[in-house]
Protein backbone atom coordinates (compact mmCIF):
# COMPACT_ATOMS: atom_id res chain seq x y z
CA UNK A 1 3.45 -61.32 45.11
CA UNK A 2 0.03 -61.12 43.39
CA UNK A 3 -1.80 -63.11 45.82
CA UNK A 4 -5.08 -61.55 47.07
CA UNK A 5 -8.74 -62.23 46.35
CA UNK A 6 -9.82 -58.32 46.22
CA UNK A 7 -13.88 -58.15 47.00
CA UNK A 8 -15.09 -54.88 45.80
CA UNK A 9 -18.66 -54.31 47.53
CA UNK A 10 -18.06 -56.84 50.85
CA UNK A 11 -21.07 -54.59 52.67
CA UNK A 12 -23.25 -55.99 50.19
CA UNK A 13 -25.07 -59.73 49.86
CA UNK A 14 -23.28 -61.07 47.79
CA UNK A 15 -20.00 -59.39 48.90
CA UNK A 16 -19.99 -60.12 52.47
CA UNK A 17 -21.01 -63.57 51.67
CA UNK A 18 -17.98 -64.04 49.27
CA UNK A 19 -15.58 -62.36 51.88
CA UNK A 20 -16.61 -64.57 54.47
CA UNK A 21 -16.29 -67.89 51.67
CA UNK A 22 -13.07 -66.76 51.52
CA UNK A 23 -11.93 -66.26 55.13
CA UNK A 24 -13.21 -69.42 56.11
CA UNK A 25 -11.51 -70.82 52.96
CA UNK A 26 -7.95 -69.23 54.60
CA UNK A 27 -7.64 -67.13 50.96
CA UNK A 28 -5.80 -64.07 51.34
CA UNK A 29 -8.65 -61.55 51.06
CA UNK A 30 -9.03 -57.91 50.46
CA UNK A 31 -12.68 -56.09 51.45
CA UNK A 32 -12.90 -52.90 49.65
CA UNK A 33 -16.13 -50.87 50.70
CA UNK A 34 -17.28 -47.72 51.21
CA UNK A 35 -17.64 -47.72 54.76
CA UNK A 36 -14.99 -48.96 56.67
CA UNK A 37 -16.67 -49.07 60.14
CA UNK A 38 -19.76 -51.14 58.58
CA UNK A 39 -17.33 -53.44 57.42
CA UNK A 40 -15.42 -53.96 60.85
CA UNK A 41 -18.57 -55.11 62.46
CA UNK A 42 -18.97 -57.79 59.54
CA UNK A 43 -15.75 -59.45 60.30
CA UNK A 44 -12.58 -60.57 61.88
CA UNK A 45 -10.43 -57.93 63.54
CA UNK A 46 -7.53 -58.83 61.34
CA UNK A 47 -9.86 -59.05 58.05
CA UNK A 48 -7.59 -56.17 54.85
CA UNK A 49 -10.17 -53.86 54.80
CA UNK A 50 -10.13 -50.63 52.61
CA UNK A 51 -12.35 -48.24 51.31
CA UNK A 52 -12.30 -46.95 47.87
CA UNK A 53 -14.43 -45.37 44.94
CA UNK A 54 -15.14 -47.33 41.98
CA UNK A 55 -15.92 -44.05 39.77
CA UNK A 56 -12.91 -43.11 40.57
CA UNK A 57 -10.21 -44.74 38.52
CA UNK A 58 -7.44 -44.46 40.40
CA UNK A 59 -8.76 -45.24 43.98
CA UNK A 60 -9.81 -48.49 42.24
CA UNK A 61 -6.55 -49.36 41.38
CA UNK A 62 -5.28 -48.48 44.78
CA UNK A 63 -7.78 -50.50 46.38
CA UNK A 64 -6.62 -53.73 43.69
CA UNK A 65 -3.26 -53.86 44.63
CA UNK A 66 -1.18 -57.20 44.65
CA UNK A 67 -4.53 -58.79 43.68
CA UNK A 68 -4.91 -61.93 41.95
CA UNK A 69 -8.70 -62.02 41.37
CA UNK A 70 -10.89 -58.95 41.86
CA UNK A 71 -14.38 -59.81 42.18
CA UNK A 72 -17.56 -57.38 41.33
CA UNK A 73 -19.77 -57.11 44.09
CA UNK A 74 -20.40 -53.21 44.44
CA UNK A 75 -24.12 -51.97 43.14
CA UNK A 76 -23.62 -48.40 41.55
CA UNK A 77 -26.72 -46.50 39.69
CA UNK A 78 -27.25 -47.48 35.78
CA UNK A 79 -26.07 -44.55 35.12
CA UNK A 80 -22.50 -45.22 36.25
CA UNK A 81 -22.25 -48.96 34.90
CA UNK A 82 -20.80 -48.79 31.61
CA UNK A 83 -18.03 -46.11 33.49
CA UNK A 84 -17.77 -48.40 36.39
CA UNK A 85 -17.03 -51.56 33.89
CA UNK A 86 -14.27 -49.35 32.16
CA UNK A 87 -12.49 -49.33 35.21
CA UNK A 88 -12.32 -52.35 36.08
CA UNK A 89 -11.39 -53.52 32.61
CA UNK A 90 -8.18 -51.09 33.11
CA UNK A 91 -7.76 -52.24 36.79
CA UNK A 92 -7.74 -56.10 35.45
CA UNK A 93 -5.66 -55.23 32.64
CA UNK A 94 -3.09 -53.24 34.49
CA UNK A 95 -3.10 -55.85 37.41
CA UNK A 96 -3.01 -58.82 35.14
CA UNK A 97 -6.03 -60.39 37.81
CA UNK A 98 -8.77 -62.41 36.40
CA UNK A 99 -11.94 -60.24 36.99
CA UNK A 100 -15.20 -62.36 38.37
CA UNK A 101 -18.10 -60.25 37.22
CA UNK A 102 -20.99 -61.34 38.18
CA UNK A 103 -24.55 -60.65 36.12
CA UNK A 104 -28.17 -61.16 36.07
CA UNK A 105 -30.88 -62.39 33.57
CA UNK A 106 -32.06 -59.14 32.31
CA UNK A 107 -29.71 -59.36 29.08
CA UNK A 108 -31.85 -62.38 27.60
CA UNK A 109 -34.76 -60.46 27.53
CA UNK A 110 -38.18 -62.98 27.53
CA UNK A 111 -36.86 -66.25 27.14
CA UNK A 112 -37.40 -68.13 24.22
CA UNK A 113 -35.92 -71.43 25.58
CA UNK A 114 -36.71 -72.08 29.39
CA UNK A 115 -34.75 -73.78 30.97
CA UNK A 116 -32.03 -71.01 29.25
CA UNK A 117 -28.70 -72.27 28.48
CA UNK A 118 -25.51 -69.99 28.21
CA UNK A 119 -26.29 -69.53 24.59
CA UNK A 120 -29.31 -67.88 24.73
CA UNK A 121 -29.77 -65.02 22.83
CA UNK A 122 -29.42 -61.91 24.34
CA UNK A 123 -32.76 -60.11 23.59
CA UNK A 124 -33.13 -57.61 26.38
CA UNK A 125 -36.59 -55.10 25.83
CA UNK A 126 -35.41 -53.17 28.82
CA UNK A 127 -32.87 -50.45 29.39
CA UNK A 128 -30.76 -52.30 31.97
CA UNK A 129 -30.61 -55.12 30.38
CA UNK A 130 -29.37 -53.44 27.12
CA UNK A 131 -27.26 -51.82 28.83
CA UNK A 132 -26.12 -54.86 30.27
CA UNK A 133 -25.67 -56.87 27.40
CA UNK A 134 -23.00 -53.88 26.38
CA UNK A 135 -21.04 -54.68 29.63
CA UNK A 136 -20.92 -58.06 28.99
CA UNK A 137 -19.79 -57.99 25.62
CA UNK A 138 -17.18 -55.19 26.51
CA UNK A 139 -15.53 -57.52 29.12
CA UNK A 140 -15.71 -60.62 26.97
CA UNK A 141 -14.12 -58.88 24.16
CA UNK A 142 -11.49 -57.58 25.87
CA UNK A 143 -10.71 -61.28 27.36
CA UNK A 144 -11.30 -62.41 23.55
CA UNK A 145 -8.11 -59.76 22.82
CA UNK A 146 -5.94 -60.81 25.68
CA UNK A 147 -5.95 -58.06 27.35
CA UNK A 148 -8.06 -59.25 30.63
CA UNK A 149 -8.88 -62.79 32.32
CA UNK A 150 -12.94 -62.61 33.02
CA UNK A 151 -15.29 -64.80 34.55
CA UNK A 152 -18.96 -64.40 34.13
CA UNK A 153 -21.36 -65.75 36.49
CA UNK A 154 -25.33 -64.98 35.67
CA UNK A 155 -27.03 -65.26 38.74
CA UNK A 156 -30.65 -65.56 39.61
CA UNK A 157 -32.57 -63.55 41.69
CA UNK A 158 -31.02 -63.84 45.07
CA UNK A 159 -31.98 -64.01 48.60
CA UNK A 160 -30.45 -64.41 51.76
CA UNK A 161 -28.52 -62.61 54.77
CA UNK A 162 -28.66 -58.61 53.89
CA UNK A 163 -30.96 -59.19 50.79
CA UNK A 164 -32.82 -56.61 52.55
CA UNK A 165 -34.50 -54.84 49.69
CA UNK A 166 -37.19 -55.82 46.58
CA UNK A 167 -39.83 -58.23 46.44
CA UNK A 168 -38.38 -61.17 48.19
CA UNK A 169 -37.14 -59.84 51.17
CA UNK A 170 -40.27 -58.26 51.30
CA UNK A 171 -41.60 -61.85 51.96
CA UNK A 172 -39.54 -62.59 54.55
CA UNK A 173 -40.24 -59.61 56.34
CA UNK A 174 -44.10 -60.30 55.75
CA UNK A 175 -44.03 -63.34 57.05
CA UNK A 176 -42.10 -62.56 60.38
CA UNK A 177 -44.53 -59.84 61.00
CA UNK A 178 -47.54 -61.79 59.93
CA UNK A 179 -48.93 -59.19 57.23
CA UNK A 180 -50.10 -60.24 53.14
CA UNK A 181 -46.75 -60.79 51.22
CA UNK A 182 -46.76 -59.56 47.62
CA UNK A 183 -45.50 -61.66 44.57
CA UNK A 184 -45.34 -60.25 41.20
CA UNK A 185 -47.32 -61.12 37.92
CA UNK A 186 -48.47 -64.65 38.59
CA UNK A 187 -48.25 -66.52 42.34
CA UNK A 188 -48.13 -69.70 39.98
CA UNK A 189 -44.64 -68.96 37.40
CA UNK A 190 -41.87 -70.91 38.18
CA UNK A 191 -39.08 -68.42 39.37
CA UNK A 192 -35.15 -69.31 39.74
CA UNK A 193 -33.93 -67.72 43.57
CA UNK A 194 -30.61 -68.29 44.22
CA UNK A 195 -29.30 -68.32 48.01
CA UNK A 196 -26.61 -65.82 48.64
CA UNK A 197 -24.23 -68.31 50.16
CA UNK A 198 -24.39 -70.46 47.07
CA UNK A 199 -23.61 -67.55 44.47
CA UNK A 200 -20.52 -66.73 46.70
CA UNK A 201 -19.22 -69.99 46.44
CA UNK A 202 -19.86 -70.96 42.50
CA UNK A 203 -18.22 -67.58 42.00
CA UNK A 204 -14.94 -68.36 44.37
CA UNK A 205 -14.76 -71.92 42.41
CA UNK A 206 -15.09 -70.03 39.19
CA UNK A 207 -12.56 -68.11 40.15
CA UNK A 208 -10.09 -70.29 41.27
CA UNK A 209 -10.59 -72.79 37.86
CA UNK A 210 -8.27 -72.02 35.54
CA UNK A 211 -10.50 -73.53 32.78
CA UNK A 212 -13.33 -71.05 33.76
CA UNK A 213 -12.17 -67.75 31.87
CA UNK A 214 -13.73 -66.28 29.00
CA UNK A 215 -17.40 -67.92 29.55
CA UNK A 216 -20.53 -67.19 30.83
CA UNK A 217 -22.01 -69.35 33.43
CA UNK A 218 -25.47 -69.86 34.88
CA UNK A 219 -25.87 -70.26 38.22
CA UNK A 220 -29.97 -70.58 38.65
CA UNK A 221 -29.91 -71.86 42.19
CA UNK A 222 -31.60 -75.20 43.97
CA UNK A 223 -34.83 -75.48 41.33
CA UNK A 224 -37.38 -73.12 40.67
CA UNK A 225 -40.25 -72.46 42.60
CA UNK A 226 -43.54 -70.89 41.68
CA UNK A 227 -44.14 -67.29 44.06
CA UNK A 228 -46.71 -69.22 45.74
CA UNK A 229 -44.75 -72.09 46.87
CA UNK A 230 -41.64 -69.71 48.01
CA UNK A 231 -44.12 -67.55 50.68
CA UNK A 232 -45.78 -71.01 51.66
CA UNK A 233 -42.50 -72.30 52.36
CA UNK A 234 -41.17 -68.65 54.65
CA UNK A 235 -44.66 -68.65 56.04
CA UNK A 236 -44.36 -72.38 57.32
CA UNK A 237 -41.06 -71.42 59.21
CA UNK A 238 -42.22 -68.83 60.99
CA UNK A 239 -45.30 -70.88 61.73
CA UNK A 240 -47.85 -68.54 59.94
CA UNK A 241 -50.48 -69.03 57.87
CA UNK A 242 -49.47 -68.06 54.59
CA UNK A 243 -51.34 -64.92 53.14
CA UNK A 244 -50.37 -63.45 49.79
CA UNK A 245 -51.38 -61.26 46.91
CA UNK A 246 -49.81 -60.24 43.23
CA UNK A 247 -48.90 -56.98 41.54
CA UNK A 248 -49.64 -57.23 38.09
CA UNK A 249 -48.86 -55.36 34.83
CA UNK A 250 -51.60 -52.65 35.46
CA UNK A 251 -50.90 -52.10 39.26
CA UNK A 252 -46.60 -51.08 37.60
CA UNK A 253 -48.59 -48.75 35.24
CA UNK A 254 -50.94 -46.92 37.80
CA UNK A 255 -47.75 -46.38 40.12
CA UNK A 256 -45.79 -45.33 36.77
CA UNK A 257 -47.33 -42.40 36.58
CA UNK A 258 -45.96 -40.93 40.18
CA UNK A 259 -43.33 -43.28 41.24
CA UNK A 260 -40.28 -43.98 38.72
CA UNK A 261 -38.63 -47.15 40.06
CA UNK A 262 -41.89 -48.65 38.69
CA UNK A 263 -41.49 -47.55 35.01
CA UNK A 264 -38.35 -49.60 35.42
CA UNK A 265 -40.17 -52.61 36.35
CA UNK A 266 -42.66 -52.38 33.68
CA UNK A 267 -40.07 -53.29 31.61
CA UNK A 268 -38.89 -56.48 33.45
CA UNK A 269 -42.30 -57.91 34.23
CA UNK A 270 -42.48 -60.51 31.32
CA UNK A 271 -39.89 -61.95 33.96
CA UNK A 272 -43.00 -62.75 36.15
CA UNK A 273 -45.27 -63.32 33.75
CA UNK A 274 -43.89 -66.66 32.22
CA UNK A 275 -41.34 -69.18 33.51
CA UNK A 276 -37.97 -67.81 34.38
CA UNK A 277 -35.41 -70.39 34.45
CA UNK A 278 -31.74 -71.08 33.70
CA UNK A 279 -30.15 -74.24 32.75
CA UNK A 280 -27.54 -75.03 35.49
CA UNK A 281 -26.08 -78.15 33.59
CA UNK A 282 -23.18 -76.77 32.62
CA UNK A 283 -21.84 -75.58 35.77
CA UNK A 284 -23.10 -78.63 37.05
CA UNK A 285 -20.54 -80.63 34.64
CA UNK A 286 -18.21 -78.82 35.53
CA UNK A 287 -17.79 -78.45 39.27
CA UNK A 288 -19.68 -81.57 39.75
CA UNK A 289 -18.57 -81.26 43.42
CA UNK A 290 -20.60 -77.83 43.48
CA UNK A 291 -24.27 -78.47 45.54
CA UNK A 292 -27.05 -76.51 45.96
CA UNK A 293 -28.44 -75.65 49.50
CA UNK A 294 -32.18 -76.63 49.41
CA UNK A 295 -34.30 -74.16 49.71
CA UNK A 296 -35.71 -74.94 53.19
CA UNK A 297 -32.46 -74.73 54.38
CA UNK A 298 -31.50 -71.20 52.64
CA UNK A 299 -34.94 -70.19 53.77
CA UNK A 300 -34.06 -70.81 57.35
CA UNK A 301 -31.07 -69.17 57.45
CA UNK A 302 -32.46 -66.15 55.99
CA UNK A 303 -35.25 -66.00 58.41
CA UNK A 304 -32.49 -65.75 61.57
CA UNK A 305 -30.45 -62.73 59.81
CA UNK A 306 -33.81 -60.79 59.55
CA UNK A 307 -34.64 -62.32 63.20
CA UNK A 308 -31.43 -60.68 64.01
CA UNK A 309 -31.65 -57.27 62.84
């Protein structure tokens, strides 16, 4: 009986907190991950938990067994995403589950309507995002053919428990060890963040609505907040006085010219340098059940896990 909610990636943020949605839900779920013993510490001693290689074709279809929604958590280089997408096009297909793949803003390229709806174009300037938008339309033409049930979710920037790495966990670590915290572009650009808890569940109700498939979906998070108001707000938690400084355009350039990863964010820093926003309304019509934690809140809890580490 096709029954299980198969989470490929439940080490990551987003995975764990989807795996742990759905355990506390009482779903039938399936972690796949790489390491297994990571995994046991993140959950329940009777918790499915298998390992498997999403390059490899076959272990992905092992690991997707009686499943009746595979969801895309798993982070794998550029380099391997159009590959990685292939397989789990054939995995859905061959399983007959709906796929919930999950995506980011980089397709739209600099926004030309903020807040952006669902049908904004997709003008990416950047390799990942062009890349990207070929992902996307691979899935959603296959769903258009009948050959796979897909769910998109574009999420914003998130943060929360084990968002350990870029620019806003860099905050929160700042903040808790009272040093400057770094924005990027502009301190004063409203920014969508999205708390981790809040992606997992819009993507579990997305999943589980059988009206859902074949669509994109913006989920942009509680409101936007400028880069200065988002430190203010970690700083006051932790009861520090708020200290903060940009990286602009030309700071990306000088470090281009020894340090590759920020080539890659030259080409994403129009995201910093104007508002970046999605429209939320029609997810919001939707699952009008579907709320938002506030910021403070998701703040909060994010401050404990990195209290906790």
């Amino acid at each position: 009986m096709k029954e299980k909610h198969v989470v490929i990636g439940a080490t990551g943020a987003l995975g764990t907190a989807l795996t742990l949605r759905l355990i506390a839900e009482q779903a039938p779920v399936r972690a796949v991950v790489r390491n297994e013993e990571r995994a046991r510490a993140l959950y329940p001693d009777d918790t499915d938990i298998v390992t498997a290689d999403v390059t490899d074709l076959t272990s992905l279809q092992a690991a997707c067994q009686d499943a009746a929604v595979i969801y895309n958590c798993v982070y794998v280089s550029s380099q391997n995403w159009l590959s990685v997408t292939e397989n789990f096009t054939v995995t859905a297909r061959e399983t007959g589950a709906r796929l919930v793949f999950p995506t980011n803003i980089h397709p739209l390229g600099p926004l030309q309507e903020i807040p952006a709806t669902e049908t904004h174009p997709m003008n990416a300037i950047s390799q990942r995002g062009k890349l990207r938008i070929r992902m996307e339309k691979q899935l959603l033409d296959a769903h258009k053919a009948g050959d796979i049930d897909v769910v998109m979710p574009r999420l914003a920037a998130l943060y929360g428990p084990m968002v350990y790495e870029g620019f806003v966990a860099v905050v929160f670590d700042s903040a808790l060890h009272n040093r400057k915290a770094w924005w990027y572009g502009s301190l004063d650009m409203p920014y969508d963040l999205l708390f981790t808890d809040d992606a997992a569940t819009a993507c579990y109700l997305l999943a589980c609505d059988q009206n859902a498939g074949g669509q994109v979906w913006h989920i942009p998070g509680a409101g936007p907040l400028t880069g200065r108001d988002f430190i203010t707000k970690v700083y006051g938690e932790t009861g520090a006085s708020p200290a903060m400084g940009i990286r602009t355009r030309g700071t990306f350039r000088f470090m281009s010219l020894f340090y590759a990863p920020a080539r890659a964010m030259l080409e994403v820093m129009y995201e910093f340098e104007q508002p970046l926003a999605m429209d939320g309304g029609k997810l919001a019509r939707h699952l009008p059940d579907f709320a938002y934690t506030l910021h403070e809140d998701g703040i909060r809890s994010t401050l404990e896990w990195f209290k906790s580490r």
